[in-house]
N, C-alpha and C. Protein backbone atom coordinates (compact mmCIF):
# COMPACT_ATOMS: atom_id res chain seq x y z
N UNK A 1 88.87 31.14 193.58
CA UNK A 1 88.68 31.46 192.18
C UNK A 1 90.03 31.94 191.64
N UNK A 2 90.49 31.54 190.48
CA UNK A 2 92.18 31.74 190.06
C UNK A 2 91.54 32.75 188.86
N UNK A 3 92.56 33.55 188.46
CA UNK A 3 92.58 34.27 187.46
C UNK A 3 92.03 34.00 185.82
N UNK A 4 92.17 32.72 185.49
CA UNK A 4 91.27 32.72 184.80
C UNK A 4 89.68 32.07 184.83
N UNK A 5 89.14 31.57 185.99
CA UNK A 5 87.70 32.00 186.05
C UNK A 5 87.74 33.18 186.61
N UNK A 6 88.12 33.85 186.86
CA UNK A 6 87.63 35.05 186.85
C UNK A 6 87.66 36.19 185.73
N UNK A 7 88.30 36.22 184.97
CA UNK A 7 88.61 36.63 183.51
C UNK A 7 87.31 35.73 182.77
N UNK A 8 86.65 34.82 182.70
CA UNK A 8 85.59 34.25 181.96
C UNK A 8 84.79 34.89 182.71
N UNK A 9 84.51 35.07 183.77
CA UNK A 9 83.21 35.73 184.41
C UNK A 9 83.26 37.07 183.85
N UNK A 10 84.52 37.58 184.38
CA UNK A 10 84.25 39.62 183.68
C UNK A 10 83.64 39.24 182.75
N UNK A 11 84.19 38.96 181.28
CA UNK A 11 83.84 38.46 179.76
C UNK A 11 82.38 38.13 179.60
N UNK A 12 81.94 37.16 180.23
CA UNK A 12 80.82 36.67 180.54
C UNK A 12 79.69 37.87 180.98
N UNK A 13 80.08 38.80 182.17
CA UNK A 13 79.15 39.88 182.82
C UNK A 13 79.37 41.39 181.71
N UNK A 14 80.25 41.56 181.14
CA UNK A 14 80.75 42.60 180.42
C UNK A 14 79.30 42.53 179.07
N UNK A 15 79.77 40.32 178.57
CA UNK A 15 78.58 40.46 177.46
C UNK A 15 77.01 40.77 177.72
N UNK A 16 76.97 40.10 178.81
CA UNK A 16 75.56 40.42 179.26
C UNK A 16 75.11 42.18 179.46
N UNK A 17 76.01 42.82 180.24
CA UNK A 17 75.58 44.40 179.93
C UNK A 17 75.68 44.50 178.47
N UNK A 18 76.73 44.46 177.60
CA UNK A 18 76.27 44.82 176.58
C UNK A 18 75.16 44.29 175.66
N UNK A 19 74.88 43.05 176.42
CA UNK A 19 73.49 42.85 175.64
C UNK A 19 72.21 43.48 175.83
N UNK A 20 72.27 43.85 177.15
CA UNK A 20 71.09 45.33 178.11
C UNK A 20 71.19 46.21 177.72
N UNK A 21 72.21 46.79 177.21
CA UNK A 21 72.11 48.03 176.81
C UNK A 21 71.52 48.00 175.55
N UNK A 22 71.91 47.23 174.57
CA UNK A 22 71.60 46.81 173.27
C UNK A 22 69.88 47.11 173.24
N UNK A 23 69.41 46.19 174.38
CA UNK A 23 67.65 46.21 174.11
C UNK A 23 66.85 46.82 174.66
N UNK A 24 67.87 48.23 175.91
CA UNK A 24 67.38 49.20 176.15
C UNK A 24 67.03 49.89 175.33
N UNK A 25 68.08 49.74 174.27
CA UNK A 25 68.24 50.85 173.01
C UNK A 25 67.34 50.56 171.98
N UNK A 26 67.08 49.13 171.56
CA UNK A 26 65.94 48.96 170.80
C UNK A 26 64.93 49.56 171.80
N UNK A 27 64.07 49.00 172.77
CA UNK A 27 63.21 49.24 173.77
C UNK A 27 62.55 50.36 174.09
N UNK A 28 64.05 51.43 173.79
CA UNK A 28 63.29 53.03 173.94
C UNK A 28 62.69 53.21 172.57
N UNK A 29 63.14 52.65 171.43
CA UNK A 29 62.16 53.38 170.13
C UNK A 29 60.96 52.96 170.41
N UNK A 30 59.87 52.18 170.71
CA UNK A 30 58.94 51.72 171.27
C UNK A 30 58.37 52.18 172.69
N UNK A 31 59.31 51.88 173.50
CA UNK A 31 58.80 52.38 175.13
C UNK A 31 59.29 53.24 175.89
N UNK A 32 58.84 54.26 176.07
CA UNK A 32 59.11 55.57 176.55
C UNK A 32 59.68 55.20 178.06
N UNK A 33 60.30 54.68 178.96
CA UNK A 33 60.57 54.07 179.93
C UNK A 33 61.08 55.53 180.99
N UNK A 34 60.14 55.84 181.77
CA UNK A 34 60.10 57.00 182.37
C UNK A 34 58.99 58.17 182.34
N UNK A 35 58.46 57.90 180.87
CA UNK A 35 57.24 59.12 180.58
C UNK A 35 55.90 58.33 180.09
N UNK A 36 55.45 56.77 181.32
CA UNK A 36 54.62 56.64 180.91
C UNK A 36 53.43 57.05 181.74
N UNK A 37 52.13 57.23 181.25
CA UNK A 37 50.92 57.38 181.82
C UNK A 37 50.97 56.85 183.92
N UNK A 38 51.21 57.70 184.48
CA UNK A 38 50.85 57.24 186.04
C UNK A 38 52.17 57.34 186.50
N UNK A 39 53.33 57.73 186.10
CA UNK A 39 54.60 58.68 186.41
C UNK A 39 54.45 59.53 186.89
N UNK A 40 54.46 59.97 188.63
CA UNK A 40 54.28 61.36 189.14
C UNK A 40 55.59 62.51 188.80
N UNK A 41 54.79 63.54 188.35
CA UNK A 41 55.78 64.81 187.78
C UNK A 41 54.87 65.67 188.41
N UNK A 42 55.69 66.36 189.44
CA UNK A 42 55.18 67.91 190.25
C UNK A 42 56.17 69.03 189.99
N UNK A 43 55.67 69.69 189.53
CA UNK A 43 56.16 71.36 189.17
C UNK A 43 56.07 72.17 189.79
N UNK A 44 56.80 72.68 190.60
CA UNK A 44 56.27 73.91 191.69
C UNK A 44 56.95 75.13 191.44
N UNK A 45 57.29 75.97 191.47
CA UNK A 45 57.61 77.38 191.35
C UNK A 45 59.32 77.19 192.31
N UNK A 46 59.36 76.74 192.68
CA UNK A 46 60.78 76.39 192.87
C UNK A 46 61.54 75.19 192.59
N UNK A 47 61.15 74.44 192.55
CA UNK A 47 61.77 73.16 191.83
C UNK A 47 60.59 72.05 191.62
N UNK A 48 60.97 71.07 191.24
CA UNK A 48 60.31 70.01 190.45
C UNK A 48 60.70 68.71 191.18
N UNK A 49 59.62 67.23 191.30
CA UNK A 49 59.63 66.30 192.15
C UNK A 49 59.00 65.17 190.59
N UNK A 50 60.26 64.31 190.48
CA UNK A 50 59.15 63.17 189.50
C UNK A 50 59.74 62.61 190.20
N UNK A 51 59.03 60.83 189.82
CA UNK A 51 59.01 59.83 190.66
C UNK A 51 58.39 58.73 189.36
N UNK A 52 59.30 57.89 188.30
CA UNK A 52 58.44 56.83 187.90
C UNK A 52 58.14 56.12 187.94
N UNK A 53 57.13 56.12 188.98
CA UNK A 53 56.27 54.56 189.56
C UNK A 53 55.99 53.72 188.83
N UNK A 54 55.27 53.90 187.85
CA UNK A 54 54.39 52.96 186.95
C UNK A 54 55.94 52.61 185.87
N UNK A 55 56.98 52.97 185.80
CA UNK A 55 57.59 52.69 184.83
C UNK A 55 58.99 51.75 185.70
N UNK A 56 58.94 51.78 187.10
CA UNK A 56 59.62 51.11 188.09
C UNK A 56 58.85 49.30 188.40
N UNK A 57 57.62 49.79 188.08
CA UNK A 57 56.65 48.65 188.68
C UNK A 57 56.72 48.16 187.07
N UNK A 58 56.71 48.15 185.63
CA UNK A 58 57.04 47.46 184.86
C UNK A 58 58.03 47.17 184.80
N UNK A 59 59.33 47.54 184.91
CA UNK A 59 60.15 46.56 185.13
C UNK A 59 60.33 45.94 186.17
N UNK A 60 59.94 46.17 186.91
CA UNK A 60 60.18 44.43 187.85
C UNK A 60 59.11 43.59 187.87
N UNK A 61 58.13 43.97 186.80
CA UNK A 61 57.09 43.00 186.13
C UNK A 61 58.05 41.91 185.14
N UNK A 62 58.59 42.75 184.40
CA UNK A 62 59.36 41.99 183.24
C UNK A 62 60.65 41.46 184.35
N UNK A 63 61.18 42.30 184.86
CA UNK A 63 62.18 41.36 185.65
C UNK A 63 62.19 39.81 186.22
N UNK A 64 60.84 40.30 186.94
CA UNK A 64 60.58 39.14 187.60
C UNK A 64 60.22 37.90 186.82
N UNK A 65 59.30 37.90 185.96
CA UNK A 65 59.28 36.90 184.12
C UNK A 65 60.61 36.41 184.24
N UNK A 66 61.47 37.52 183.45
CA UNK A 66 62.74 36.82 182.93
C UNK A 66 63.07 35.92 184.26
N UNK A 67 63.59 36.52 185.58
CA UNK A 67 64.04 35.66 186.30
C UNK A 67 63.28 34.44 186.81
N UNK A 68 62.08 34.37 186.60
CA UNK A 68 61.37 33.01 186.67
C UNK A 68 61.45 32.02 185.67
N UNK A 69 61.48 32.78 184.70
CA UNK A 69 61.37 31.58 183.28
C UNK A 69 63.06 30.99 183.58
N UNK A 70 63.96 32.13 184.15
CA UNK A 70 65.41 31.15 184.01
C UNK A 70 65.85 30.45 185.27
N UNK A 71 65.28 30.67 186.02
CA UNK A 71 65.24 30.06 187.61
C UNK A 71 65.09 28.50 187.36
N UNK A 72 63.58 28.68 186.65
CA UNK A 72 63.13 27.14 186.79
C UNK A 72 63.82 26.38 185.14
């Protein structure tokens, strides 16, 4: 790989994060991504344990979509 495909790839991977971040950012006004219903949060008198399951297991619901619909 010579310097400039690789300079189109950065460019290329740079746009794509900034397009993720972009619809994270729409995404959170709508979806609370971390504080939904079935998110374990334990409080104990000395420290605290969350874990967001249910908000881990939707995205790689939607992950897995996107990467199928562009696979095939």
């Amino acid at each position: 790989m010579n310097g400039t495909e690789l300079g189109k790839l950065l460019i290329v991977l740079g746009m794509g994060i900034m397009l993720l971040g972009a619809l994270l950012l729409l995404l959170s006004r709508f979806i609370s991504l971390g504080h939904l219903p079935g998110d374990i949060f334990i409080k104990g008198e000395h420290g605290s344990f969350y874990f967001p399951i249910v908000s881990c297991i939707v995205i790689s619901v939607v992950l897995s979509i996107l990467m199928n619909l562009f696979h095939h």
